[in-house]
N, C-alpha and C. Protein backbone atom coordinates (compact mmCIF):
# COMPACT_ATOMS: atom_id res chain seq x y z
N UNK A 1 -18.17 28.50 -11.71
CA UNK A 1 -19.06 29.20 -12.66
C UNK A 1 -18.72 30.68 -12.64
N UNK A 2 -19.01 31.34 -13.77
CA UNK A 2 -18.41 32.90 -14.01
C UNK A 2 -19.42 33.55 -13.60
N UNK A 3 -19.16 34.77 -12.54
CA UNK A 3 -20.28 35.49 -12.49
C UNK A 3 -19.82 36.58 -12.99
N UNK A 4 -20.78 37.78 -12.79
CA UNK A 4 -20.79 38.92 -13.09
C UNK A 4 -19.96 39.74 -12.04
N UNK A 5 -19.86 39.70 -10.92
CA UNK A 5 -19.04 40.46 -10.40
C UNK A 5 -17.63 41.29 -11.01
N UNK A 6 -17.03 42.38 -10.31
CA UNK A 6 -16.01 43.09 -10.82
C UNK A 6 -14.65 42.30 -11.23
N UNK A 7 -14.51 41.28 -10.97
CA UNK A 7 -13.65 40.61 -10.98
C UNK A 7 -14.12 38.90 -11.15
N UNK A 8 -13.90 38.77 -12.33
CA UNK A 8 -14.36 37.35 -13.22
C UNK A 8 -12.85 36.47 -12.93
N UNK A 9 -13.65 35.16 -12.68
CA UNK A 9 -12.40 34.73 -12.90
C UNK A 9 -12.25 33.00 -13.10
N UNK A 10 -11.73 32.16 -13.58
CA UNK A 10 -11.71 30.99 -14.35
C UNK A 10 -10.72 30.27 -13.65
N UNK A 11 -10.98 28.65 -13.34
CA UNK A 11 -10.06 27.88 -12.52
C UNK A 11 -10.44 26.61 -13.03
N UNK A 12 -9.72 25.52 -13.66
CA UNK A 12 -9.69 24.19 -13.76
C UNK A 12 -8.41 23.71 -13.21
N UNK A 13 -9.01 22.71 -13.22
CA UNK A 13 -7.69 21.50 -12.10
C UNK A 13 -7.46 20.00 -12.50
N UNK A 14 -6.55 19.50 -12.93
CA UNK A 14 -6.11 18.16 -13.25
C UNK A 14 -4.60 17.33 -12.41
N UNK A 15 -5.36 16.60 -11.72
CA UNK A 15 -4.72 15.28 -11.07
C UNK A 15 -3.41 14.76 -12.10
N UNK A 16 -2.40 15.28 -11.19
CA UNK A 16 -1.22 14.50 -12.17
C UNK A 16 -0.64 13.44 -11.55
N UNK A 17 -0.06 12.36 -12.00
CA UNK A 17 0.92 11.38 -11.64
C UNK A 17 2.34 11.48 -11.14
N UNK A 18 2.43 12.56 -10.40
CA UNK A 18 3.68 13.26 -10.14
C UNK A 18 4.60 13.73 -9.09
N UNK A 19 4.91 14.26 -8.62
CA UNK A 19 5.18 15.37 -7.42
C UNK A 19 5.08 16.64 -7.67
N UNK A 20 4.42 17.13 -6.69
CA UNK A 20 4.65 18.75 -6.96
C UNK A 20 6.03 19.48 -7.65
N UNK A 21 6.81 18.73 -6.89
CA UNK A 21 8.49 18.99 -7.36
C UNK A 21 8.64 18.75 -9.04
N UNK A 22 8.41 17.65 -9.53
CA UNK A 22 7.98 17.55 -10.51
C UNK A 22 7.28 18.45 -11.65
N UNK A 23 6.12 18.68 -10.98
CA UNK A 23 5.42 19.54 -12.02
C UNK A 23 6.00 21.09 -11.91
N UNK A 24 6.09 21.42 -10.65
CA UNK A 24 6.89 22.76 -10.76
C UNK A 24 8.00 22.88 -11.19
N UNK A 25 8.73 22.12 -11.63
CA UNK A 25 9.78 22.30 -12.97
C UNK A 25 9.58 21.97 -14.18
N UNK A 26 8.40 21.14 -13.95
CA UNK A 26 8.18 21.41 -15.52
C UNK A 26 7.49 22.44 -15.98
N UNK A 27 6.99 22.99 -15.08
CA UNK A 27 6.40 24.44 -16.17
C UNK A 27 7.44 25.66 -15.22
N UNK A 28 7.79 25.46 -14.44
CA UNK A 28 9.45 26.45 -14.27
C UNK A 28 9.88 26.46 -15.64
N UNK A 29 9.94 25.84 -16.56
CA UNK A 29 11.05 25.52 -17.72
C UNK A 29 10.48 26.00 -18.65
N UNK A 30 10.55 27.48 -19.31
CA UNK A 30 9.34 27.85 -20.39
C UNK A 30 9.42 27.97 -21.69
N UNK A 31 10.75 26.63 -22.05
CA UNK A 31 11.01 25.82 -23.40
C UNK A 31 9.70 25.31 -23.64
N UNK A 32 8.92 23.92 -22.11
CA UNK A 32 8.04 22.95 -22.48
C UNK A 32 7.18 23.61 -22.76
N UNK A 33 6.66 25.32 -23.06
CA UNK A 33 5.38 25.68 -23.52
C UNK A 33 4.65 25.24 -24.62
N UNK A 34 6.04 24.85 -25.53
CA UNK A 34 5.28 25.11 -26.54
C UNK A 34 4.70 22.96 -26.71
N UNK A 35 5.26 22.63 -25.86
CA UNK A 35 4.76 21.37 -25.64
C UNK A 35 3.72 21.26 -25.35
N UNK A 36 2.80 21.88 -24.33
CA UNK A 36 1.66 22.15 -23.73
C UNK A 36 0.20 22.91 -24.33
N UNK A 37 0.87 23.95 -24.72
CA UNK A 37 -0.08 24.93 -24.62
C UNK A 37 -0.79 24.92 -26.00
N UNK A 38 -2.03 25.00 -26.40
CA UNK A 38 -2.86 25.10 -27.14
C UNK A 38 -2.98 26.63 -27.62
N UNK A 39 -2.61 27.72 -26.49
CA UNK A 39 -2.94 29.13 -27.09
C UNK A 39 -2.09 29.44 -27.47
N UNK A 40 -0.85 29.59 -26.77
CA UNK A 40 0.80 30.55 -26.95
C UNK A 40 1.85 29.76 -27.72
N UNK A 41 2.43 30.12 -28.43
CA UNK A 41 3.34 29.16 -29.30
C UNK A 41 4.54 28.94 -28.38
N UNK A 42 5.42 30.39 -27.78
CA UNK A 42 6.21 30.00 -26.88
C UNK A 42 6.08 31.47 -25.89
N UNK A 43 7.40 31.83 -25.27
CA UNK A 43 7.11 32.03 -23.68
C UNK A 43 8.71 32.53 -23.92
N UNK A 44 9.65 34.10 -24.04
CA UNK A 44 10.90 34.49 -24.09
C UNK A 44 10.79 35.45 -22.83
N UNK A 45 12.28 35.03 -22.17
CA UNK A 45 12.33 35.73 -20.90
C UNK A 45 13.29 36.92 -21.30
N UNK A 46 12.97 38.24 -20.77
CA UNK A 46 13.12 39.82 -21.16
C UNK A 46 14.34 40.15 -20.56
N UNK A 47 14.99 40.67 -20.51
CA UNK A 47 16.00 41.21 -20.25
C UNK A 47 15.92 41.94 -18.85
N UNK A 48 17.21 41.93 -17.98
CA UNK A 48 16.41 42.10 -16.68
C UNK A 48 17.83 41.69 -16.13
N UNK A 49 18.03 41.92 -14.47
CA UNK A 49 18.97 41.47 -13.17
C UNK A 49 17.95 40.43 -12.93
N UNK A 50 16.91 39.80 -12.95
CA UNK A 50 16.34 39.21 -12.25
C UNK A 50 16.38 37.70 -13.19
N UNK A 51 16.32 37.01 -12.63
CA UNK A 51 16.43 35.17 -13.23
C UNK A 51 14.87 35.00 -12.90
N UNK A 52 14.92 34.58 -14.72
CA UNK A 52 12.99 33.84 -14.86
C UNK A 52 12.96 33.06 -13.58
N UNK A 53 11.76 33.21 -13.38
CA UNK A 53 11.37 32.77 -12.20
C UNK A 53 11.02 33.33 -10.60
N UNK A 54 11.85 34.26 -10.62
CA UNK A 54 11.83 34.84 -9.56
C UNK A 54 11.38 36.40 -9.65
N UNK A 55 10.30 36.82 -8.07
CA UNK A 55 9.85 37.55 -8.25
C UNK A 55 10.69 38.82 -8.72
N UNK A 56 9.87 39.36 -9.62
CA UNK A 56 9.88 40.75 -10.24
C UNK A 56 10.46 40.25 -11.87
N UNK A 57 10.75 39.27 -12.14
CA UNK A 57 11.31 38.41 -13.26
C UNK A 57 9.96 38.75 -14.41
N UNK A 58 10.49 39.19 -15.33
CA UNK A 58 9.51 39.76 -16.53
C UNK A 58 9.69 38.66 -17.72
N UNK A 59 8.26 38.16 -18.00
CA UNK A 59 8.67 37.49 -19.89
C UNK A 59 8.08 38.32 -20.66
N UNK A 60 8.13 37.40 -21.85
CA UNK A 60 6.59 38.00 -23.24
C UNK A 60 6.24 36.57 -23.32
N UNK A 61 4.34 35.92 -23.74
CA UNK A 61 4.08 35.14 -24.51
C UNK A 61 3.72 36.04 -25.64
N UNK A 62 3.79 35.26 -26.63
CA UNK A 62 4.06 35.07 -28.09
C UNK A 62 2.85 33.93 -28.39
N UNK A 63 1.67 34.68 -29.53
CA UNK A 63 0.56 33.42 -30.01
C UNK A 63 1.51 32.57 -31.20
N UNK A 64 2.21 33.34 -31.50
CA UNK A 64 2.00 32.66 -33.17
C UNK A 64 3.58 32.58 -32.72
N UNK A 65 4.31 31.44 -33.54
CA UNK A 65 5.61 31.47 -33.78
C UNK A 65 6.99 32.69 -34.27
N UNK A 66 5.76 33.17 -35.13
CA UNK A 66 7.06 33.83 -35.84
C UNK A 66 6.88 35.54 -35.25
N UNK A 67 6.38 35.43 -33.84
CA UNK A 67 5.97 36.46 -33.21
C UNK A 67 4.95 37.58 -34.15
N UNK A 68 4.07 37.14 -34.41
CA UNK A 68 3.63 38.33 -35.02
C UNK A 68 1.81 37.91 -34.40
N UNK A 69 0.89 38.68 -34.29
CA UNK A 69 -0.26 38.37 -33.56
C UNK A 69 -0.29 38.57 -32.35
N UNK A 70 -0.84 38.08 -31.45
CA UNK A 70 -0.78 38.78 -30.28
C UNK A 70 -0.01 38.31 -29.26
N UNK A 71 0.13 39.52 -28.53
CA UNK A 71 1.36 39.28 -27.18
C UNK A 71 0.91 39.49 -25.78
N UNK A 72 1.55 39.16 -24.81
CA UNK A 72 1.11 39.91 -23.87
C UNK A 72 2.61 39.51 -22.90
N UNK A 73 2.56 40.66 -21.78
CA UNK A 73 3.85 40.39 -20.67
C UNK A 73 3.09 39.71 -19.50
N UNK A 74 3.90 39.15 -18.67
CA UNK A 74 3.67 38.72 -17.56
C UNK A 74 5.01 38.74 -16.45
N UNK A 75 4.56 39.47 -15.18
CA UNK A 75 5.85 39.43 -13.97
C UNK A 75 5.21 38.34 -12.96
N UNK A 76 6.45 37.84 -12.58
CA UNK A 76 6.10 37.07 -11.43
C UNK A 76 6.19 37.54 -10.20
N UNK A 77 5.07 37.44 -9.55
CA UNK A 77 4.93 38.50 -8.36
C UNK A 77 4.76 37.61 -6.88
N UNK A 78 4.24 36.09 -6.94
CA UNK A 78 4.36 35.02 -6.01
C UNK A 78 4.87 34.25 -6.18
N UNK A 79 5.86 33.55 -5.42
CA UNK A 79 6.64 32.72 -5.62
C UNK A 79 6.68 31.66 -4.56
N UNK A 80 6.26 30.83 -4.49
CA UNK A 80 6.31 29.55 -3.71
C UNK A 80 6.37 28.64 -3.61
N UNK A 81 8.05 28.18 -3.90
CA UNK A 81 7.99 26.74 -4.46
C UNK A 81 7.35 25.21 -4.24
N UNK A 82 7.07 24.34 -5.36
CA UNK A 82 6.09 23.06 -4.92
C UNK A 82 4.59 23.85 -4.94
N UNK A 83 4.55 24.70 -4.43
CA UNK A 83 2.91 25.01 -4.01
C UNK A 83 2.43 26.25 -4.82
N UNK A 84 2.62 27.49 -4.73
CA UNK A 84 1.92 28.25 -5.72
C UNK A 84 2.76 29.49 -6.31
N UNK A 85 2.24 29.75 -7.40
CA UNK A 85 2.67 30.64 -8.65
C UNK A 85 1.80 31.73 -9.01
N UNK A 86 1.72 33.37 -8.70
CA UNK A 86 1.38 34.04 -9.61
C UNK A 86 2.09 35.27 -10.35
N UNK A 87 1.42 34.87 -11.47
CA UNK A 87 1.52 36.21 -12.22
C UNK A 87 0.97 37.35 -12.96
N UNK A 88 0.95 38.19 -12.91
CA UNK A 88 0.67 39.65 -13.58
C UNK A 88 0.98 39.72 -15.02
N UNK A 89 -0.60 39.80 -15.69
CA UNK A 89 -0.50 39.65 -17.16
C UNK A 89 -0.82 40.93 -17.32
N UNK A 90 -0.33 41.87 -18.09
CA UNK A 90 -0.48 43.01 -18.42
C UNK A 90 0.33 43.23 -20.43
N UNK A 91 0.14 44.78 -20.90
CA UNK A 91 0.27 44.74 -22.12
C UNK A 91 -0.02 44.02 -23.29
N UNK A 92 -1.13 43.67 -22.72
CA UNK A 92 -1.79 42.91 -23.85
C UNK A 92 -1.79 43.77 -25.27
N UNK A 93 -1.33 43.05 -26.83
CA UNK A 93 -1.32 43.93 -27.58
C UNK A 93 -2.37 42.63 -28.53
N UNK A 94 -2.60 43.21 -29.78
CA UNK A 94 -3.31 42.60 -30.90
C UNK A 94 -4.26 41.26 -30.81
N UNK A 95 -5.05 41.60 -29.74
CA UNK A 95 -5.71 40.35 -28.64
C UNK A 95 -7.43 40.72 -30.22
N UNK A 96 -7.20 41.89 -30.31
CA UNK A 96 -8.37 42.42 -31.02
C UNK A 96 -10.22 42.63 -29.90
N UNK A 97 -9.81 42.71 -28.83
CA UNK A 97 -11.01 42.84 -27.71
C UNK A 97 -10.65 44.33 -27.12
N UNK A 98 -11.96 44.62 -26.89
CA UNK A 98 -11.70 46.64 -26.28
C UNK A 98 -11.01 46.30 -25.28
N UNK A 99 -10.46 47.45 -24.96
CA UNK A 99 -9.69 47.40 -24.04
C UNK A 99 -8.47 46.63 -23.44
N UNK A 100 -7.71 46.18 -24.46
CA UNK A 100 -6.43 45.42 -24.32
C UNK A 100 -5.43 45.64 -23.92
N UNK A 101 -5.25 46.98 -23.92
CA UNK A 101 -4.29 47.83 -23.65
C UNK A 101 -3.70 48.06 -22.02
N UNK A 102 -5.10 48.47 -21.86
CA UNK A 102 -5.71 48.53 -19.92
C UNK A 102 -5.66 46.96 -19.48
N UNK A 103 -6.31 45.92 -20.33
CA UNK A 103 -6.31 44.72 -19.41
C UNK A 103 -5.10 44.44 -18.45
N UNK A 104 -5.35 43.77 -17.49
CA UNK A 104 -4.66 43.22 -16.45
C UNK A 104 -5.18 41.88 -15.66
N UNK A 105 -4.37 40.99 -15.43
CA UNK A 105 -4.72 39.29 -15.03
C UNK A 105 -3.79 39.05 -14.25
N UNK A 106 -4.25 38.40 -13.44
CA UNK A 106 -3.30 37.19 -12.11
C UNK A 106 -3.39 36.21 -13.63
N UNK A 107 -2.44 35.83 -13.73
CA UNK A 107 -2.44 33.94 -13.88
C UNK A 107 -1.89 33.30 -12.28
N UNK A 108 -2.40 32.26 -12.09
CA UNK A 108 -2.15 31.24 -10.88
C UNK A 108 -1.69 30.06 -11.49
N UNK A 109 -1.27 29.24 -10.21
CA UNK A 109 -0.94 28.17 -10.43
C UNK A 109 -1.01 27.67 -8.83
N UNK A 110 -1.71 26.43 -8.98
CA UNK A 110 -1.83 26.40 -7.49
C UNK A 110 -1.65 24.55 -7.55
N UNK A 111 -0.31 24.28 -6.85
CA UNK A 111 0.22 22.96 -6.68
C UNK A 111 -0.14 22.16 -5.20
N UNK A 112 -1.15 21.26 -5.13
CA UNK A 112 -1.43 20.40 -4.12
C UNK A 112 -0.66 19.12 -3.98
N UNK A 113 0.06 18.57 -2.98
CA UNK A 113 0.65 17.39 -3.25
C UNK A 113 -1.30 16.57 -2.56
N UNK A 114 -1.08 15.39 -3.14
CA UNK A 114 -2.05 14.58 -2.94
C UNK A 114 -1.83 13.28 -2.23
N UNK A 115 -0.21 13.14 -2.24
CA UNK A 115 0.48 12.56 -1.48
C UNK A 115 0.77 10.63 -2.48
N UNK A 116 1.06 9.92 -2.37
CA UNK A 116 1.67 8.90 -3.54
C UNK A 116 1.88 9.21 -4.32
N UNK A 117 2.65 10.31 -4.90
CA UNK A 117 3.57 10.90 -5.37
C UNK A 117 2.22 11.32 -6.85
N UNK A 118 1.48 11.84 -6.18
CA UNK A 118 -0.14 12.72 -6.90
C UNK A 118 -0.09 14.00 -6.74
N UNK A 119 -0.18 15.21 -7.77
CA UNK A 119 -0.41 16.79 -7.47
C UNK A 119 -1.75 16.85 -8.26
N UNK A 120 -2.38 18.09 -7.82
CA UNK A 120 -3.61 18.24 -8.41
C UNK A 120 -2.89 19.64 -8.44
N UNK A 121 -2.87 20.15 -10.08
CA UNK A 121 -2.79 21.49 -10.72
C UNK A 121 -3.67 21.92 -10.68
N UNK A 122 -4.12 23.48 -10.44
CA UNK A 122 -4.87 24.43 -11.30
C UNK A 122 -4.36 25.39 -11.19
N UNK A 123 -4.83 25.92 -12.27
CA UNK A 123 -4.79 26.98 -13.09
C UNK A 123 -5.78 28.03 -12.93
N UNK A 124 -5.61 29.11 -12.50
CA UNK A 124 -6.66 30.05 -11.75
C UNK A 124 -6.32 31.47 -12.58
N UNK A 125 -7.42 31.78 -13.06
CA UNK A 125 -7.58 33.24 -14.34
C UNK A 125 -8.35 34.70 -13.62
N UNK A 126 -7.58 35.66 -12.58
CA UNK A 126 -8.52 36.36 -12.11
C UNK A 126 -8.60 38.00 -12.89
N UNK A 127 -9.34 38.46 -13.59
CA UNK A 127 -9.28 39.64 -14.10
C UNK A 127 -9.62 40.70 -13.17
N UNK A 128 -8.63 41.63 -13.39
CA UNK A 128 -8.19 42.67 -12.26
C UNK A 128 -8.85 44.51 -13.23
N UNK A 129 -8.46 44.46 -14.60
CA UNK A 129 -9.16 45.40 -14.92
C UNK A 129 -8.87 45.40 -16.79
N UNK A 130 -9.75 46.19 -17.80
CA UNK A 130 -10.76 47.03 -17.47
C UNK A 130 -11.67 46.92 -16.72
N UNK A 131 -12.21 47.74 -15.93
CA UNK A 131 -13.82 47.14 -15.17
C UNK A 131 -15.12 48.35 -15.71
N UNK A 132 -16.38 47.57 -15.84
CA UNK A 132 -17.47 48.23 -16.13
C UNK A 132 -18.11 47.43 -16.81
N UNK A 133 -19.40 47.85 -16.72
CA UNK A 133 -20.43 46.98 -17.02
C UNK A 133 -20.09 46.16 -18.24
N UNK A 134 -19.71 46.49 -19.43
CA UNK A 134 -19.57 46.21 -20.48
C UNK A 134 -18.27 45.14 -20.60
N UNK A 135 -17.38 45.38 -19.86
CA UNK A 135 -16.09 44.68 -19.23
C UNK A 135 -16.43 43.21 -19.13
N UNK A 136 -17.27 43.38 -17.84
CA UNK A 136 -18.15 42.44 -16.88
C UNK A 136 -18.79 41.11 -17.93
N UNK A 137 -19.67 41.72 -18.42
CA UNK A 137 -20.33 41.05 -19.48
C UNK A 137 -19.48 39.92 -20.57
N UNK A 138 -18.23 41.27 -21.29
CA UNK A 138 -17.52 40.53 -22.25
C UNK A 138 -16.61 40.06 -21.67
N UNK A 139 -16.01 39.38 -20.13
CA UNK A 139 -14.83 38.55 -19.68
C UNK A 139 -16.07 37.12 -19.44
N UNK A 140 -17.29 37.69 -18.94
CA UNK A 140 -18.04 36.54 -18.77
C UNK A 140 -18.39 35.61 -19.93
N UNK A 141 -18.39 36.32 -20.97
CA UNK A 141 -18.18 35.24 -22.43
C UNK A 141 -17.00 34.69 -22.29
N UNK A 142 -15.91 35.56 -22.14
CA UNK A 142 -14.37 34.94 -22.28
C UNK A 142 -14.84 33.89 -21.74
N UNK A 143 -14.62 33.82 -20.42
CA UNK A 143 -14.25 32.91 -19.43
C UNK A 143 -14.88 31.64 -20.18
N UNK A 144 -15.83 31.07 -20.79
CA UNK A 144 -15.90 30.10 -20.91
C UNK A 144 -14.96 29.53 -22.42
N UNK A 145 -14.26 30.38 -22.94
CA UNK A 145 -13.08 30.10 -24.18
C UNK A 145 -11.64 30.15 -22.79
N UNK A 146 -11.96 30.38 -21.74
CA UNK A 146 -10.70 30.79 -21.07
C UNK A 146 -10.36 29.44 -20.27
N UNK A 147 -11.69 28.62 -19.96
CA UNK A 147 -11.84 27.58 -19.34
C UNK A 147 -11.55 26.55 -20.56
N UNK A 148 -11.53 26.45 -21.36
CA UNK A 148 -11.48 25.15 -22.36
C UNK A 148 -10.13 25.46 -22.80
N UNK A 149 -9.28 26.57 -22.76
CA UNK A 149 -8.00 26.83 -23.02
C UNK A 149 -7.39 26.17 -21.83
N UNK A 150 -7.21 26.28 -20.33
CA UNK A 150 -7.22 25.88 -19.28
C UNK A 150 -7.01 24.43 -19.29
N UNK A 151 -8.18 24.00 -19.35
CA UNK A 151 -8.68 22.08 -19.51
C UNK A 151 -7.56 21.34 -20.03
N UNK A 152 -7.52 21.90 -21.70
CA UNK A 152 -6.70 21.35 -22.79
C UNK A 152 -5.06 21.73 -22.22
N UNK A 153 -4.78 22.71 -21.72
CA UNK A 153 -3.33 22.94 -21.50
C UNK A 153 -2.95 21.91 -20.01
N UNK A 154 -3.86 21.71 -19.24
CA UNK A 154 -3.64 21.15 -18.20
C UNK A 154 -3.50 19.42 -18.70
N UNK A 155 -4.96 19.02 -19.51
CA UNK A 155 -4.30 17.56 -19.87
C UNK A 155 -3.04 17.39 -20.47
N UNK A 156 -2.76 18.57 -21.53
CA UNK A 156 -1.25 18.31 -22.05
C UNK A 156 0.00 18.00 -21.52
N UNK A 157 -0.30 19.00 -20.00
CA UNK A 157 0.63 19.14 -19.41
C UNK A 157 1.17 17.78 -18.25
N UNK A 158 -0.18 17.46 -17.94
CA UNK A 158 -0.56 15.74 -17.39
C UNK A 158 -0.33 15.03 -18.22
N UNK A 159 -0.31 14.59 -19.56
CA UNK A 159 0.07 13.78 -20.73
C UNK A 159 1.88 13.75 -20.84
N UNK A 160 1.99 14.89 -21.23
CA UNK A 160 3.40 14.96 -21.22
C UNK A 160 4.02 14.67 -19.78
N UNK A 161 3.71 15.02 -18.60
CA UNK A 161 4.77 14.52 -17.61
C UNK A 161 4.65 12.99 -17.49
N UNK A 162 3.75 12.21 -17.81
CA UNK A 162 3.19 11.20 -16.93
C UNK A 162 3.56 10.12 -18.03
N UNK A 163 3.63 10.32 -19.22
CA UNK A 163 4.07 9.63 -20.99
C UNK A 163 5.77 10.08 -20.92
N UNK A 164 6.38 11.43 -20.24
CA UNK A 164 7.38 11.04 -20.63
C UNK A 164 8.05 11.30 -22.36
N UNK A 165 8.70 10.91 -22.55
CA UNK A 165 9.63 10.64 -23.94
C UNK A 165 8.54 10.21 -25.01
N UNK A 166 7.41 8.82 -24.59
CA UNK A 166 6.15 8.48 -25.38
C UNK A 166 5.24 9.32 -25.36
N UNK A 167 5.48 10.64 -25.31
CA UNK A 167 4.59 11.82 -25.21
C UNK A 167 3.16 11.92 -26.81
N UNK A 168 2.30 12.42 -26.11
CA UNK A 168 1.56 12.04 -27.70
C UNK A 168 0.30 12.83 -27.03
N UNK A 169 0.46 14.12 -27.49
CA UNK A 169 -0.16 15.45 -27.38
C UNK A 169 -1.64 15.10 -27.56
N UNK A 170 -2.51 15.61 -26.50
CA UNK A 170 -3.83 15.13 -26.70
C UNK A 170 -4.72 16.14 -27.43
N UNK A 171 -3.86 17.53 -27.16
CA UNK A 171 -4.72 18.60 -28.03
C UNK A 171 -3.72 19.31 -28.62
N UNK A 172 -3.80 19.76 -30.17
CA UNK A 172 -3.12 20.82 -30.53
C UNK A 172 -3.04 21.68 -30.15
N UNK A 173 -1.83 22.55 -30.37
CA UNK A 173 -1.63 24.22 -30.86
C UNK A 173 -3.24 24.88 -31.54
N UNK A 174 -4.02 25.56 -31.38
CA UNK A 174 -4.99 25.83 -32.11
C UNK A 174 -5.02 27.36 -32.58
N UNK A 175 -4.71 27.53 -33.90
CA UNK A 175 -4.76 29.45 -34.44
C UNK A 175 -5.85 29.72 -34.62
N UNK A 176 -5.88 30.85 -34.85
CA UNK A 176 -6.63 31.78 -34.79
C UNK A 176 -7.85 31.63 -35.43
């Protein structure tokens, strides 16, 4: 549940049919986004010495296809393979919410083996800043559009590994 504290933050989790090994390459691979994801159309890795994936490794998501709408960067700053993933969402542009500019986010990813070849994903949303009362308030609305974004990208992502090739998307792409 979202509280009010300085730091809001959003976590759902879905049981996959898989291995950790498994699922951490499939979202290592940030072609399958646009397989998955309900918010971001796709996911281009930036120019850089560093190979996606590895820490200090910079992308852009992209909402809309033809890049136009909103963006934001993300570095990968934890790296631990099979088990956990974060990253640093920053530059948020044309999000249309105060303070976009300043925002800043962990995305997580946190891989459990469950053992018969079972992972339980989640997906963990911690907001790091703007902060202030007004902040506080309007991430605590987010969070519950942040949690149903979450849900839907996680069954997709459980649909598609577990279907395979008979893949058959349980939630759309959804605009604006």
């Amino acid at each position: 549940m979202a509280s009010l504290s300085c730091k809001s933050d959003v976590s759902e989790s879905v049981v996959i049919q898989a291995s950790p090994e498994v699922v951490w390459d499939y979202l290592s691979d940030n072609s399958k986004a646009q397989y998955w994801s309900v918010f971001f159309d796709h996911i281009s890795s930036m120019p850089g010495d560093i190979p996606d994936g590895q820490v200090g490794a910079l992308r852009r998501c992209f909402r809309n296809a033809d890049e136009t709408g909103m963006t934001w960067d993300e570095e990968v700053l934890i790296t631990r393979p099979y088990t956990f993933r974060r990253l640093r969402t920053f530059n948020v542009q044309h999000s249309g919410y105060p303070g976009e500019a300043n925002a800043e986010f962990w995305a997580e990813q946190e891989y459990v083996d469950l053992g018969n070849g079972k992972t339980r994903l989640t997906f963990r949303g911690v907001t790091l800043k703007p902060e202030g009362p007004f902040y506080r308030i309007m991430y605590w609305f987010l969070n519950f559009k942040v949690s149903q974004i979450f849900k839907h990208n996680l069954e997709n992502i459980k649909a598609h590994i577990e279907q395979r090739e008979s893949y058959k998307r349980p939630h759309p792409w959804v605009a604006d």
